[in-house]
Structures are given as structure tokens and as C-alpha cells.
C-alpha atoms as a PDB file:
ATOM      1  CA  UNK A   1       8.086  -2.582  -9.068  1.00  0.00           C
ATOM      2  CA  UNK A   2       4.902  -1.584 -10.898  1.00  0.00           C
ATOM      3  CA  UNK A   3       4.518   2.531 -10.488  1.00  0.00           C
ATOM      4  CA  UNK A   4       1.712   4.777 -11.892  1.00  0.00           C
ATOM      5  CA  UNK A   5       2.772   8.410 -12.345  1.00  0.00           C
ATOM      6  CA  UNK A   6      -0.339  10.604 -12.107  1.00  0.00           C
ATOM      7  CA  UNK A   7      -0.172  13.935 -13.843  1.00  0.00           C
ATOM      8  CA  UNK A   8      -2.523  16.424 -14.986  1.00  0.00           C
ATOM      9  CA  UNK A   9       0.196  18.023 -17.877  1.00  0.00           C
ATOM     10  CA  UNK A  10       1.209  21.107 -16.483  1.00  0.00           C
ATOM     11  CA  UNK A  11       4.718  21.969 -15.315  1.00  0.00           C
ATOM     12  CA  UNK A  12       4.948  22.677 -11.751  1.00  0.00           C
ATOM     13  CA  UNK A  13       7.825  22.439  -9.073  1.00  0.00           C
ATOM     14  CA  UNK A  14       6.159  19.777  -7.485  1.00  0.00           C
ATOM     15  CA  UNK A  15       6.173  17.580 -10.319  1.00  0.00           C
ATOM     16  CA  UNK A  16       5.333  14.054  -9.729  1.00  0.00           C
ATOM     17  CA  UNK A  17       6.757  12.560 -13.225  1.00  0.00           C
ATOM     18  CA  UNK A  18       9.699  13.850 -12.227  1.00  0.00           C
ATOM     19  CA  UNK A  19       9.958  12.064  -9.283  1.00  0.00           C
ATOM     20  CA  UNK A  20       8.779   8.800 -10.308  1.00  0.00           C
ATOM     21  CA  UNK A  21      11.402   8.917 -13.007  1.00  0.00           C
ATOM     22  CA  UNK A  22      14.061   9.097 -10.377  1.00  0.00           C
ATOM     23  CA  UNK A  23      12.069   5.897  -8.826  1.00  0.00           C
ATOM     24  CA  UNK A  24      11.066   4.174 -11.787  1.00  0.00           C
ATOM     25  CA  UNK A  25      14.817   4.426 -13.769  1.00  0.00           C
ATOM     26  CA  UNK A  26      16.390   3.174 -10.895  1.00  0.00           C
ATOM     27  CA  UNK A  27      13.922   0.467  -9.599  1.00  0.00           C
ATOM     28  CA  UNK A  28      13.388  -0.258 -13.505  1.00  0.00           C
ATOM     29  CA  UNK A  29       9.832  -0.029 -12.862  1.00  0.00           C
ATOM     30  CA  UNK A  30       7.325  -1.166 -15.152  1.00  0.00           C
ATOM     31  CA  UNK A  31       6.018   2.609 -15.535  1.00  0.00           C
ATOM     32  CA  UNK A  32       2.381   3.915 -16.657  1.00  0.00           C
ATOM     33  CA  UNK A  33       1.870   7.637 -17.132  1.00  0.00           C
ATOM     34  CA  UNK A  34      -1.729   8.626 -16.178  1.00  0.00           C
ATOM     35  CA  UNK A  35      -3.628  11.687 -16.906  1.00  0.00           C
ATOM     36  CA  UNK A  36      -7.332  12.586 -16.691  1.00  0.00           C
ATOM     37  CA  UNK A  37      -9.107  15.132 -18.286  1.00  0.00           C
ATOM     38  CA  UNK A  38     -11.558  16.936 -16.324  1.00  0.00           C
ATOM     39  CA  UNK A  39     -13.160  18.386 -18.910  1.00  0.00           C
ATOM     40  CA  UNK A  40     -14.718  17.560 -22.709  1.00  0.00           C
ATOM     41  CA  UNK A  41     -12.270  18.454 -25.165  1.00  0.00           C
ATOM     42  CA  UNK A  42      -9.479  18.347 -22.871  1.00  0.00           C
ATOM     43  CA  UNK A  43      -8.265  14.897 -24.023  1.00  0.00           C
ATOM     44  CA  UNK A  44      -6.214  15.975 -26.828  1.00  0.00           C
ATOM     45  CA  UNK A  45      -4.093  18.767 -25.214  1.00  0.00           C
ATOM     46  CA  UNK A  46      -3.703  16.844 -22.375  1.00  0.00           C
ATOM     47  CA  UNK A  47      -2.348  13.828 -24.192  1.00  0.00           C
ATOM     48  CA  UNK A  48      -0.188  16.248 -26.244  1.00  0.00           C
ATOM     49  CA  UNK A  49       1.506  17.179 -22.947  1.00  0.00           C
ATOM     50  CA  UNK A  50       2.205  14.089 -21.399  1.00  0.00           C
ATOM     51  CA  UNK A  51       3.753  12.506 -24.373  1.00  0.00           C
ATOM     52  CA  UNK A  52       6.633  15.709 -24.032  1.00  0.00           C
ATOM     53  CA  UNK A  53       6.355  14.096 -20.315  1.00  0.00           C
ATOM     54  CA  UNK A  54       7.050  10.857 -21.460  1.00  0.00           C
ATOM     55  CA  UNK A  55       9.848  11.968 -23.161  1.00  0.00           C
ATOM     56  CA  UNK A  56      11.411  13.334 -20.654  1.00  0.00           C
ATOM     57  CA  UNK A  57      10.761  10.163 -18.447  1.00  0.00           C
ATOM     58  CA  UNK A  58      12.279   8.111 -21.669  1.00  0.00           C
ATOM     59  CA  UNK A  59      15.409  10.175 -21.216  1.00  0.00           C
ATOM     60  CA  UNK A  60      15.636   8.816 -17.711  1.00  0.00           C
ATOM     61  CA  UNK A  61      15.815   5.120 -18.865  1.00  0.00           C
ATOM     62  CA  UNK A  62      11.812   5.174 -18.389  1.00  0.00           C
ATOM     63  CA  UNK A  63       9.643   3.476 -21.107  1.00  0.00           C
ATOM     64  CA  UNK A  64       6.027   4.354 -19.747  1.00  0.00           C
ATOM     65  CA  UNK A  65       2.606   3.466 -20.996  1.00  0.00           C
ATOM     66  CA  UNK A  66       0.540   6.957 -21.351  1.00  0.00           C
ATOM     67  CA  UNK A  67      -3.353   6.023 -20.122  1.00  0.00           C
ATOM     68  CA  UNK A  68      -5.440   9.228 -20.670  1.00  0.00           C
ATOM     69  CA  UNK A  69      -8.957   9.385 -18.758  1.00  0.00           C
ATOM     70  CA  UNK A  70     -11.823  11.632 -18.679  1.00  0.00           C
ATOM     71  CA  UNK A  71     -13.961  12.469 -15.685  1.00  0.00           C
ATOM     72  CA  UNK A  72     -13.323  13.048 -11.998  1.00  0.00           C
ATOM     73  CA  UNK A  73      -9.575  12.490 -10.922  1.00  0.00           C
ATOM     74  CA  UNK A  74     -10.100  10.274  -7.704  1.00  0.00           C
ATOM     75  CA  UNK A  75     -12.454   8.352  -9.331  1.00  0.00           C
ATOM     76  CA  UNK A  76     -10.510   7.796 -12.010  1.00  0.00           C
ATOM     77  CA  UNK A  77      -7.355   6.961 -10.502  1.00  0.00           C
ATOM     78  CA  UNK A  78      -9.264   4.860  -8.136  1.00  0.00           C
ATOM     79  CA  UNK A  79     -10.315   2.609 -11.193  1.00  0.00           C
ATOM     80  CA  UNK A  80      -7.058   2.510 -12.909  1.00  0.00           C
ATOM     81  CA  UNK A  81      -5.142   1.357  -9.438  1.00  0.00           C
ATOM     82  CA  UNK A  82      -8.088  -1.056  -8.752  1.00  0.00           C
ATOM     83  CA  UNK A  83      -8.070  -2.774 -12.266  1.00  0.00           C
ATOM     84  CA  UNK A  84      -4.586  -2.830 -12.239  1.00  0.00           C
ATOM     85  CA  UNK A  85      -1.900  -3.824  -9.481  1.00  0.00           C
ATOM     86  CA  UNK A  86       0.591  -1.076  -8.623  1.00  0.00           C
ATOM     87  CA  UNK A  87       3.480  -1.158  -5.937  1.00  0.00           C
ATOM     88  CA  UNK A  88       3.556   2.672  -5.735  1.00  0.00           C
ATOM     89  CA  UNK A  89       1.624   5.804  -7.023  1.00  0.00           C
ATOM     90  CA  UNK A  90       3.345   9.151  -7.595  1.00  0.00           C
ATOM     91  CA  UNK A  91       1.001  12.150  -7.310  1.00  0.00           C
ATOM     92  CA  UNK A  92       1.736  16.204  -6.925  1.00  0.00           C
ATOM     93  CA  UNK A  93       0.442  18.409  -4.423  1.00  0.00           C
ATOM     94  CA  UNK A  94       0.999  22.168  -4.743  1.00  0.00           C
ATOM     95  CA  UNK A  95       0.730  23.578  -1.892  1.00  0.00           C
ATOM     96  CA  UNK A  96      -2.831  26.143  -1.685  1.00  0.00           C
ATOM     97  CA  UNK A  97      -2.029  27.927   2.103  1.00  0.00           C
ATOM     98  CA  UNK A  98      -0.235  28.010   4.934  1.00  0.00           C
ATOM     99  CA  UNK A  99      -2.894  27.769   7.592  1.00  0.00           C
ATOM    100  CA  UNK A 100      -5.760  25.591   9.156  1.00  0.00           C
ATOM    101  CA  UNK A 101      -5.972  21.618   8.926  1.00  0.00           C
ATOM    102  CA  UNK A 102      -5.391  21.099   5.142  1.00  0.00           C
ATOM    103  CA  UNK A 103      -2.671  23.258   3.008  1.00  0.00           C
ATOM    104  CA  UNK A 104      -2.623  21.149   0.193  1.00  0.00           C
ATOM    105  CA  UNK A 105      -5.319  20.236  -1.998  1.00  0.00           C
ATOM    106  CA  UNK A 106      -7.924  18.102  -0.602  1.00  0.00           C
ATOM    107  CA  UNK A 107      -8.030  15.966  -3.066  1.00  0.00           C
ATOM    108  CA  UNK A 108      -4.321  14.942  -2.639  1.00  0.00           C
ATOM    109  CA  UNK A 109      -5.652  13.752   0.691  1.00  0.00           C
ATOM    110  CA  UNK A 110      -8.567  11.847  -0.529  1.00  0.00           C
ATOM    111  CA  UNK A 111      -6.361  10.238  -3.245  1.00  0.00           C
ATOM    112  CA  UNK A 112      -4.304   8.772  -0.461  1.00  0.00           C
ATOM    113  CA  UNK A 113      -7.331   7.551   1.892  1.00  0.00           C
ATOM    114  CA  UNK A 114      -8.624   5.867  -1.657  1.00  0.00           C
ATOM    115  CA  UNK A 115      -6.179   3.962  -3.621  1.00  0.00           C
ATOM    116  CA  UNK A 116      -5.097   0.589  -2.588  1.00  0.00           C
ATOM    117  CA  UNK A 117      -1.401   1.268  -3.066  1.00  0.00           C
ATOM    118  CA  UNK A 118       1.471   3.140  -1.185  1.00  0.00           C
ATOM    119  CA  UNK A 119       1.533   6.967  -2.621  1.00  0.00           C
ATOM    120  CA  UNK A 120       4.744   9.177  -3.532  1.00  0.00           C
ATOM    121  CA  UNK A 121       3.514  12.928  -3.102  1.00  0.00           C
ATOM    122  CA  UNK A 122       5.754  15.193  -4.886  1.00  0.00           C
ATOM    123  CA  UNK A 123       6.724  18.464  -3.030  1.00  0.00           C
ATOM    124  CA  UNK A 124       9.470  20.260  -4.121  1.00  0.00           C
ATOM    125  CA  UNK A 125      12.137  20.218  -7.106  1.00  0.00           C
ATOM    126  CA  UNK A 126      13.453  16.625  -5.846  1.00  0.00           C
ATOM    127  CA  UNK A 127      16.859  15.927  -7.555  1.00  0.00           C
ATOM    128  CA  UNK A 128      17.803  12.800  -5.935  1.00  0.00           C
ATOM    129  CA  UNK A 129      16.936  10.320  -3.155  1.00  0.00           C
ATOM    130  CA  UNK A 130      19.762   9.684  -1.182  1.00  0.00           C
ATOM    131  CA  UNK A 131      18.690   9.618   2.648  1.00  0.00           C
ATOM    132  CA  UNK A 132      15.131   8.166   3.732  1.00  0.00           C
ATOM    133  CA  UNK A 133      13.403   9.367   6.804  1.00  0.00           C
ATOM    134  CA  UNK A 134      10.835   6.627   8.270  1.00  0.00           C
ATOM    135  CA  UNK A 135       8.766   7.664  11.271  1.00  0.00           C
ATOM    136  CA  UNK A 136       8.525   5.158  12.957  1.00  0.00           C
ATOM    137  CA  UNK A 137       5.525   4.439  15.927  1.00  0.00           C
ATOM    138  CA  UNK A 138       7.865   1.627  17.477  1.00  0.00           C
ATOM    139  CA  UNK A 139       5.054  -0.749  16.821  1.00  0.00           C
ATOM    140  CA  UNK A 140       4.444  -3.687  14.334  1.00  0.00           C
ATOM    141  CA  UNK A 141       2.262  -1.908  12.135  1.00  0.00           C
ATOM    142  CA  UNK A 142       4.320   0.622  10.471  1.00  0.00           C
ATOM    143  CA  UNK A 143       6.497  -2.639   9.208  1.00  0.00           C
ATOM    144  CA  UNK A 144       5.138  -2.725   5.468  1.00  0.00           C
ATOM    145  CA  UNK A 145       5.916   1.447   5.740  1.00  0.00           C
ATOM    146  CA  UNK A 146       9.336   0.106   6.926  1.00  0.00           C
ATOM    147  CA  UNK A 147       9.865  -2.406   4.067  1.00  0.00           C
ATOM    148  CA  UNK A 148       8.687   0.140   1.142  1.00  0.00           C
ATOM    149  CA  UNK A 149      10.919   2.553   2.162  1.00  0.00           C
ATOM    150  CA  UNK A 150      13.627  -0.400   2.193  1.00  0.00           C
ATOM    151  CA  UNK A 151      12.670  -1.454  -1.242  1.00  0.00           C
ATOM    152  CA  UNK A 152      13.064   2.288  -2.737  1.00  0.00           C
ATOM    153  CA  UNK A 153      16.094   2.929  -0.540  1.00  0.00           C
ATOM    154  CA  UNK A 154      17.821  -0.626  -2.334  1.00  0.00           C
ATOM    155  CA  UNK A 155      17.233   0.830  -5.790  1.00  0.00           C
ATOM    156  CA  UNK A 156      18.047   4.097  -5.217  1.00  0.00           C
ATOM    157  CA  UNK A 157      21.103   3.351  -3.232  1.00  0.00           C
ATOM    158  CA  UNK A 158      19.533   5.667  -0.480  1.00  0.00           C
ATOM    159  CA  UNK A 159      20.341   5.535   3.631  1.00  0.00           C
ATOM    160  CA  UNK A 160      17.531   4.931   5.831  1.00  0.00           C
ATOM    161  CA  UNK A 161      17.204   6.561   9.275  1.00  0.00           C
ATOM    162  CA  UNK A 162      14.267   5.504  11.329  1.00  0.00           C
ATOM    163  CA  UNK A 163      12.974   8.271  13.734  1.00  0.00           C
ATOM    164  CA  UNK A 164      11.483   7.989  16.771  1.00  0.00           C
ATOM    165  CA  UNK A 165       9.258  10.569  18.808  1.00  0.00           C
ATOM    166  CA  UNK A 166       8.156  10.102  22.731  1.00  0.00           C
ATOM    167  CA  UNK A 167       6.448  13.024  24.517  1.00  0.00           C
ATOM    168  CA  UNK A 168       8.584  15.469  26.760  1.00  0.00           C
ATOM    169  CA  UNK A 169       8.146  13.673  30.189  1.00  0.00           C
ATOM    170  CA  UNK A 170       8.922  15.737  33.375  1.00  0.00           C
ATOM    171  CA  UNK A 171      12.310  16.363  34.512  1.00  0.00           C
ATOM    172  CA  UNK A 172      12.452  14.298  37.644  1.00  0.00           C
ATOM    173  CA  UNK A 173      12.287  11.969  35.034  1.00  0.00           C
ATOM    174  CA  UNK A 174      15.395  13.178  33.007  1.00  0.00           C
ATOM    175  CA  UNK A 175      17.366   9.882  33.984  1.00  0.00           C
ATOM    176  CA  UNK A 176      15.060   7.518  31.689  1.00  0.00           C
ATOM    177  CA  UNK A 177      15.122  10.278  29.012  1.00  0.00           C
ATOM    178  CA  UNK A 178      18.999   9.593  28.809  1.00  0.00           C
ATOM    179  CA  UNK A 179      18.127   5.864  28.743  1.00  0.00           C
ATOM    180  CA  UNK A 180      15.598   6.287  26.127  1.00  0.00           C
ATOM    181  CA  UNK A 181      18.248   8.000  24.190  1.00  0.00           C
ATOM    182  CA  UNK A 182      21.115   5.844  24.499  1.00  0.00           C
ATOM    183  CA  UNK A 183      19.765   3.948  21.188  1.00  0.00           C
ATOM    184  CA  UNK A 184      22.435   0.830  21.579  1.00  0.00           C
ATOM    185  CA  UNK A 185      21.045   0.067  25.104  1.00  0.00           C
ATOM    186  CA  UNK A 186      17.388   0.651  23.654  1.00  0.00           C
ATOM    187  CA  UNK A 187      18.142  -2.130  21.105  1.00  0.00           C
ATOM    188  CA  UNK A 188      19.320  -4.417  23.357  1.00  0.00           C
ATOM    189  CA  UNK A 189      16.347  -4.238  25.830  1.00  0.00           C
ATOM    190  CA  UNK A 190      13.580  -6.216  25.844  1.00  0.00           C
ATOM    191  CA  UNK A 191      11.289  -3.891  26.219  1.00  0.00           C
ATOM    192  CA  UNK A 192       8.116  -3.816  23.344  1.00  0.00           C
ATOM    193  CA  UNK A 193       9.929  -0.406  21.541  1.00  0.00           C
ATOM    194  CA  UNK A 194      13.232  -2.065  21.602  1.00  0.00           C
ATOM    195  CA  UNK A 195      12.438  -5.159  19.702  1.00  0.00           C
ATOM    196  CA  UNK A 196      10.368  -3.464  17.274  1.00  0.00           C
ATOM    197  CA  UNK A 197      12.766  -1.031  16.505  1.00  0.00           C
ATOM    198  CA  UNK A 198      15.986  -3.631  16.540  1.00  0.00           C
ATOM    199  CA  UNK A 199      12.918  -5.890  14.319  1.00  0.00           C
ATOM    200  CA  UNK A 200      12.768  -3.170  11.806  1.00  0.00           C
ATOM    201  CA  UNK A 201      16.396  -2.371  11.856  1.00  0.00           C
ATOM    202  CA  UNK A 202      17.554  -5.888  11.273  1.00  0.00           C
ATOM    203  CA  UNK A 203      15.152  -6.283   8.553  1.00  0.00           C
ATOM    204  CA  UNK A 204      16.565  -2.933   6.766  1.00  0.00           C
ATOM    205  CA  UNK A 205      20.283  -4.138   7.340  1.00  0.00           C
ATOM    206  CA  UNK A 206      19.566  -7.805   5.790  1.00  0.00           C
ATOM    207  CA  UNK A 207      18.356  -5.724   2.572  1.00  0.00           C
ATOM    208  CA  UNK A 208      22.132  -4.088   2.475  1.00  0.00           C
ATOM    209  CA  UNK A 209      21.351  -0.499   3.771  1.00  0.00           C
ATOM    210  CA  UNK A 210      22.327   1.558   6.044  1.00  0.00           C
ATOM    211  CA  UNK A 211      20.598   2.253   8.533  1.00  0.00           C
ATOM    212  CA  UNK A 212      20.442   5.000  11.514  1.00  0.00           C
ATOM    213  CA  UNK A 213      18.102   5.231  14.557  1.00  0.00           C
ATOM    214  CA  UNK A 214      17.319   8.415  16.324  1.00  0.00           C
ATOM    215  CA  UNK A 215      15.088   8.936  19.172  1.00  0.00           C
ATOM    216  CA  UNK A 216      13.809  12.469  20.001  1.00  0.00           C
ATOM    217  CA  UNK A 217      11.354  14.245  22.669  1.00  0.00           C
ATOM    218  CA  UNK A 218       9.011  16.912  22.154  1.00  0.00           C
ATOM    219  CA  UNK A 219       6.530  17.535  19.745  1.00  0.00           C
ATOM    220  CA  UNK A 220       6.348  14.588  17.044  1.00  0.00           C
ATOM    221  CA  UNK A 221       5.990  17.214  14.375  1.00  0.00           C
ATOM    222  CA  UNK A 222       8.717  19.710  15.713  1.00  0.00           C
ATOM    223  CA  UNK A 223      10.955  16.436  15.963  1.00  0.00           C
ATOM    224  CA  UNK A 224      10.393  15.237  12.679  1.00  0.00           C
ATOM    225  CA  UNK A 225      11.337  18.587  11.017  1.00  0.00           C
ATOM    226  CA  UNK A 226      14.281  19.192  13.126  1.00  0.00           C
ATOM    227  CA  UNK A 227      15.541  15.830  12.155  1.00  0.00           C
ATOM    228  CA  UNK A 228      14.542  16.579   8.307  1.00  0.00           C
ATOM    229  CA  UNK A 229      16.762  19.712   8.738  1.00  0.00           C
ATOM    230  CA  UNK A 230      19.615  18.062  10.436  1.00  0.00           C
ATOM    231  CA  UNK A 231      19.427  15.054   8.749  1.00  0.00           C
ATOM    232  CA  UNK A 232      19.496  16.852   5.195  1.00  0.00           C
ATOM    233  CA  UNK A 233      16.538  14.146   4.266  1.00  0.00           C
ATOM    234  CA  UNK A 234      15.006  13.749   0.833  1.00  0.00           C
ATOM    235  CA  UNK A 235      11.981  11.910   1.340  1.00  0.00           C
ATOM    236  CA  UNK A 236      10.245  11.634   4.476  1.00  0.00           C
ATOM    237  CA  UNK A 237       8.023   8.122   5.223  1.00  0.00           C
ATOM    238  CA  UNK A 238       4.798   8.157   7.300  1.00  0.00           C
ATOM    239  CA  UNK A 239       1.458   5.520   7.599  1.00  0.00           C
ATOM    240  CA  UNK A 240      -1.948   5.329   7.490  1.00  0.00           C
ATOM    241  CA  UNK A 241      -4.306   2.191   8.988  1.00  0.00           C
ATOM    242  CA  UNK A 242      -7.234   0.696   7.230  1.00  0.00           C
ATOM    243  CA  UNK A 243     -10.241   1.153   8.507  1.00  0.00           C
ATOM    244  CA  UNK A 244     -12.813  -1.895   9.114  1.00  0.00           C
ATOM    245  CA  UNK A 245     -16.106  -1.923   6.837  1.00  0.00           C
ATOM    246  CA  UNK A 246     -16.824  -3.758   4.059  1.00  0.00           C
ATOM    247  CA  UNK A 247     -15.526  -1.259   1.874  1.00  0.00           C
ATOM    248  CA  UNK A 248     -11.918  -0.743   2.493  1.00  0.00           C
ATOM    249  CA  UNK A 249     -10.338   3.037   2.956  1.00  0.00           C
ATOM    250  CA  UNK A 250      -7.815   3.987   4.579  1.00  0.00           C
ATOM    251  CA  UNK A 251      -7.377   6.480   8.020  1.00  0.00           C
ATOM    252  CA  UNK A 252      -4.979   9.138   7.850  1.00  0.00           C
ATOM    253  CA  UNK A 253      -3.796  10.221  11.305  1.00  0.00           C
ATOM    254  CA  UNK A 254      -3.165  14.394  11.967  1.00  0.00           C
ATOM    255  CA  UNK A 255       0.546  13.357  12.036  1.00  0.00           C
ATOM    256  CA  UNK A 256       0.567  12.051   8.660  1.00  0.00           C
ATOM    257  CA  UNK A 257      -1.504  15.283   7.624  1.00  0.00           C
ATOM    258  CA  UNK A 258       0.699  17.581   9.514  1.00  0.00           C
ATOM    259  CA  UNK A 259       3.619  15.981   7.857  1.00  0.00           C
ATOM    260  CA  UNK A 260       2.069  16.108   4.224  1.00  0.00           C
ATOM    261  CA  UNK A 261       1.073  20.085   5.208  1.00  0.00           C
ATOM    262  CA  UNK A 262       4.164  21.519   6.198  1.00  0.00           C
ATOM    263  CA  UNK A 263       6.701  18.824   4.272  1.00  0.00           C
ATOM    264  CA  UNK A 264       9.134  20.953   1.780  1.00  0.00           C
ATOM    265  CA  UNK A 265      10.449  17.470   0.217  1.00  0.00           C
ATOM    266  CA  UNK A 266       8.288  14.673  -0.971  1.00  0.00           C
ATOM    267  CA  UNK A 267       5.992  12.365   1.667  1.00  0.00           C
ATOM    268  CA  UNK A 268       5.548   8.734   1.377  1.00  0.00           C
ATOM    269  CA  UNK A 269       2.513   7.607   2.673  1.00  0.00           C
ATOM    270  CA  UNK A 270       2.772   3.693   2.781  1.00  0.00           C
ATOM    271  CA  UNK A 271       0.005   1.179   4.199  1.00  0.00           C
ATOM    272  CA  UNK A 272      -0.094  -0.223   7.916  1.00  0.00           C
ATOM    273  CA  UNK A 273      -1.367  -3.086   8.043  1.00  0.00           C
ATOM    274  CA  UNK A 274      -3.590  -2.896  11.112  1.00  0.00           C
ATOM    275  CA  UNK A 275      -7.357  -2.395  10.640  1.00  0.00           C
ATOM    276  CA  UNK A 276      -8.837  -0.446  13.133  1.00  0.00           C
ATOM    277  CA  UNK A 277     -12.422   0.851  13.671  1.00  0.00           C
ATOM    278  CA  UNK A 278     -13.421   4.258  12.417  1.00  0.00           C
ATOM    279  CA  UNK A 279     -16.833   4.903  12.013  1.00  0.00           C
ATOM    280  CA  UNK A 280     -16.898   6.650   8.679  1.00  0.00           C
ATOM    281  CA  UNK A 281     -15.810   3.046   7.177  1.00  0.00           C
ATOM    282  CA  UNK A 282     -19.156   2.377   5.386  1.00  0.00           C
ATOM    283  CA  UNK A 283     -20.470   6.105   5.631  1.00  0.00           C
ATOM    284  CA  UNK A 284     -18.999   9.477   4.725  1.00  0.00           C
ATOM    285  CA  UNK A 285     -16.373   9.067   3.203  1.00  0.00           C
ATOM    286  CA  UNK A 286     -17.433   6.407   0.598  1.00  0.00           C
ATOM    287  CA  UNK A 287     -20.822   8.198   0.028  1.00  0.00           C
ATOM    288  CA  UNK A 288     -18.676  11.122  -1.012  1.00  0.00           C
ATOM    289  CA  UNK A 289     -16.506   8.833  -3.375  1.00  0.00           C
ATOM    290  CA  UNK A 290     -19.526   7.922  -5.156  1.00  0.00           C
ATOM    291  CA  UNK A 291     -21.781  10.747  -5.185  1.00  0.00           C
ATOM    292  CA  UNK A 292     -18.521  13.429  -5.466  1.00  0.00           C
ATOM    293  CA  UNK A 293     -15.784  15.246  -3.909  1.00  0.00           C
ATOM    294  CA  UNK A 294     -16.900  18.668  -4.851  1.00  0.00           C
ATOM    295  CA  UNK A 295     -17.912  20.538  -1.310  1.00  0.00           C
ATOM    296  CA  UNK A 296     -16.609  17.515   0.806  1.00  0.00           C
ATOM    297  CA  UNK A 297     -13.840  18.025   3.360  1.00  0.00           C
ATOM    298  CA  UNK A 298     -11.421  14.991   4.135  1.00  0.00           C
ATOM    299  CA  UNK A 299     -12.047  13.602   7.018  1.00  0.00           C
END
């Protein structure tokens, strides 16, 4: 595994090198450290405090490469994960608020629409990884989703659980609730759901892990954290889909954003491989890339 850590220096509890030392030591991850200075002059310090990062990384079992950069961050980390081919990139996101659609920074949501590969966002003092939380659609594009979080789970000698959330239905209906929640009958049907789920389940198993299923009603976000609470989860796996244009971004959902909002334990966001329509694949979004970030709003 190839992982860029991207950090801007400082200390925080969300810190993303950190993290991807906890990845990279036990994936034995080829392992660059990447910070960008905003500002002239800011090269030095900043250099300064990610070689006492890489240190601490070293200590780990983590030899990384420091890369320091000058100019705007999503640009810049754009360019370093376009030249160069990473599995996974680690970034932090302190959290900035409590309310509205975005309570992180928005530019830890245009990082993740931007980069070609998977991204770690670090929330919260994470010690270890030892259970894995997939939300899963119960459809074939979350698979790749599916198979990162098996490749980090092998290394890390994690457990996997993959979640599943339908809506409330009525309660005449409470009889194909029960069947929805029996999970071994689920499995066994041949409905679209079950084979995707036994597909992904199977796949997870032949790595070695294992692996839980849950299926829930209600609210996909109430769902998700009440199975994060009971489930005592470390690191919690969502998707985004590509968008179609000929310049390639990537969609992510209000789920996925809800998630990354009110997460208290670091968010995977890993690639679907679906493209689907948007109409801000040539526009918006890219002319912001471009032309800046400054007063933009993520879409």
C-alpha cells in the first residue's frame, strides 16, 4: 500500500499522521509525509515540524518521505496524488460547528470530491483500529469501498461489520421487517440485497476476516450511529460515485456528509465505481478548482 499523510504541522486531536502511522506500520506502507505552506516564508517552520512528525511516525516502524509544497492545499495535494499513485490519503478535519450542512472545514470536503484516491479523515485521538464499520447500499457499487476496508482490516487485524439501513416501513408491514432482519435467511435469498450482501461477505471472509452483518430501520444516519455506539467501532466506511464529464470528480452524497459531520472516530471515504450524471461535472466545481476555493461552498 502506497499512503500520503497530509499535514499542515500543528498538533491537533484529530491528527492525521497519527493515524496513518497506525495504517502505514501495519500495512508497511510505502509512506510520504506531505505538507504545504500557505504562505511565503512558511516553508522552513513548516518543514521543521514535520520532520519531529516524522519522527514520531519512524517510531511506529514508519520510514516516510517528507514532500513540502507551497501554495493552495487542494491544489497542491491534487498534484502530488495525480503525479504520483497512492492507495490511500490520510487528511484531518477539526471540526468548526455543530450546525447547518458542513461542520467541518470545507476544504476537507473538497479534498475528498478531488483526489483520485480513497481518503482516511482523522477525527478523534484514534488509538487503534480494531472493528471496521462499512455502510453498505446493498448494491454493486460500494464493492471497491468493501474491498479497501478489507485490505486495511487484513493489516490491521481489524473485524469488519457491514451495516445495512432500509426506511421504517408501516407496521402492517412488521412481518417482512422480521424477515428483513433475520440476516441468515436474507443471505440465502435470492433476492438483489441478498446476493450483494452474501457477494460482499464472501469476498471479506476469503481475505481471513471476520465479518458481521447487521440490518437496521429508521433513519440511515440515526442507524449508523447507534450501531457505531453499540458496535464500539473505530473507523466508520462510506462512498462517493464519480461523476461523468471529461474531467473526473467525484459526488459526495448528504449521507456521506452527514457521516463525515457528526462522526467522533475517523471516516473512510473510498471510491464507487459507478459514474453517474451530475451536472456540475464540467462546471462548478472544476471552475472553482482552478480559479480557487476561497468563497466557494462544496457542492
Amino acid at each position: 500500500m502506497r499512503l500520503l499523510i497530509c499535514s499542515d504541522g500543528s498538533d491537533p486531536a484529530d491528527h492525521p499522521t497519527r493515524l496513518g502511522g497506525l495504517i502505514g506500520s501495519a500495512c508497511h506502507s510505502q509512506t510520504t509525509l506531505l505538507g504545504i505552506a500557505e504562505k511565503e516564508g512558511e516553508e522552513g517552520p513548516l518543514r521543521q515540524a514535520l520532520e519531529s512528525e516524522a519522527e514520531m511516525l519512524r517510531q511506529m516502524n514508519v520510514s516516510p518521505e517528507i514532500v513540502v509544497r507551497s501554495g493552495e492545499p487542494i491544489r497542491q495535494i491534487l498534484a502530488e496524488t495525480t503525479a504520483n499513485e497512492y492507495d490511500l490519503a490520510v487528511i484531518g478535519a477539526r471540526r468548526k460547528g455543530s450546525g447547518g450542512r458542513y461542520w467541518r472545514p470545507e476544504k476537507t470536503y473538497e479534498v475528498i470530491k478531488a483526489v483520485p484516491p480513497p481518503v482516511l479523515v482523522a477525527i478523534g485521538a484514534c488509538r487503534q483500529v480494531g472493528r471496521i464499520l462499512v455502510c453498505t447500499g446493498g448494491k454493486k457499487f460500494i464493492d471497491d469501498a468493501v474491498q479497501m476496508a478489507g485490505d486495511i482490516a487484513k493489516c490491521v487485524g481489524a473485524t469488519v461489520t457491514l451495516l445495512h439501513v432500509m426506511a421504517e416501513p408501516p407496521a402492517i408491514y412488521a412481518d417482512l421487517v422480521r424477515l428483513e432482519e433475520d440476516v441468515e435467511r436474507l443471505l440465502a435469498s435470492d433476492s438483489e440485497l441478498g446476493r450483494n450482501l452474501r457477494g460482499q461477505k464472501e469476498s471479506l471472509e476469503k481475505m481471513g476476516l471476520n465479518v458481521g452483518l447487521r440490518i437496521r430501520h429508521g433513519l440511515a444516519l440515526d442507524q449508523i450511529f447507534a450501531q457505531v455506539r453499540e458496535g464500539e467501532h473505530d473507523l466508520i466506511v462510506t462512498g462517493t460515485s464519480q461523476a461523468r464529464g471529461a474531467l473526473r470528480h467525484y459526488i459526495m452524497g448528504d449521507l456521506t456528509r452527514g457521516i463525515l459531520n457528526r462522526a467522533d472516530c475517523p471516516v473512510l471515504v473510498a471510491r464507487a465505481g459507478k459514474i453517474v450524471d451530475h451536472e456540475d461535472a464540467e462546471g462548478g466545481f472544476f471552475h472553482r478548482l482552478l480559479h480557487g476555493f476561497g468563497a466557494s461552498k462544496p457542492a
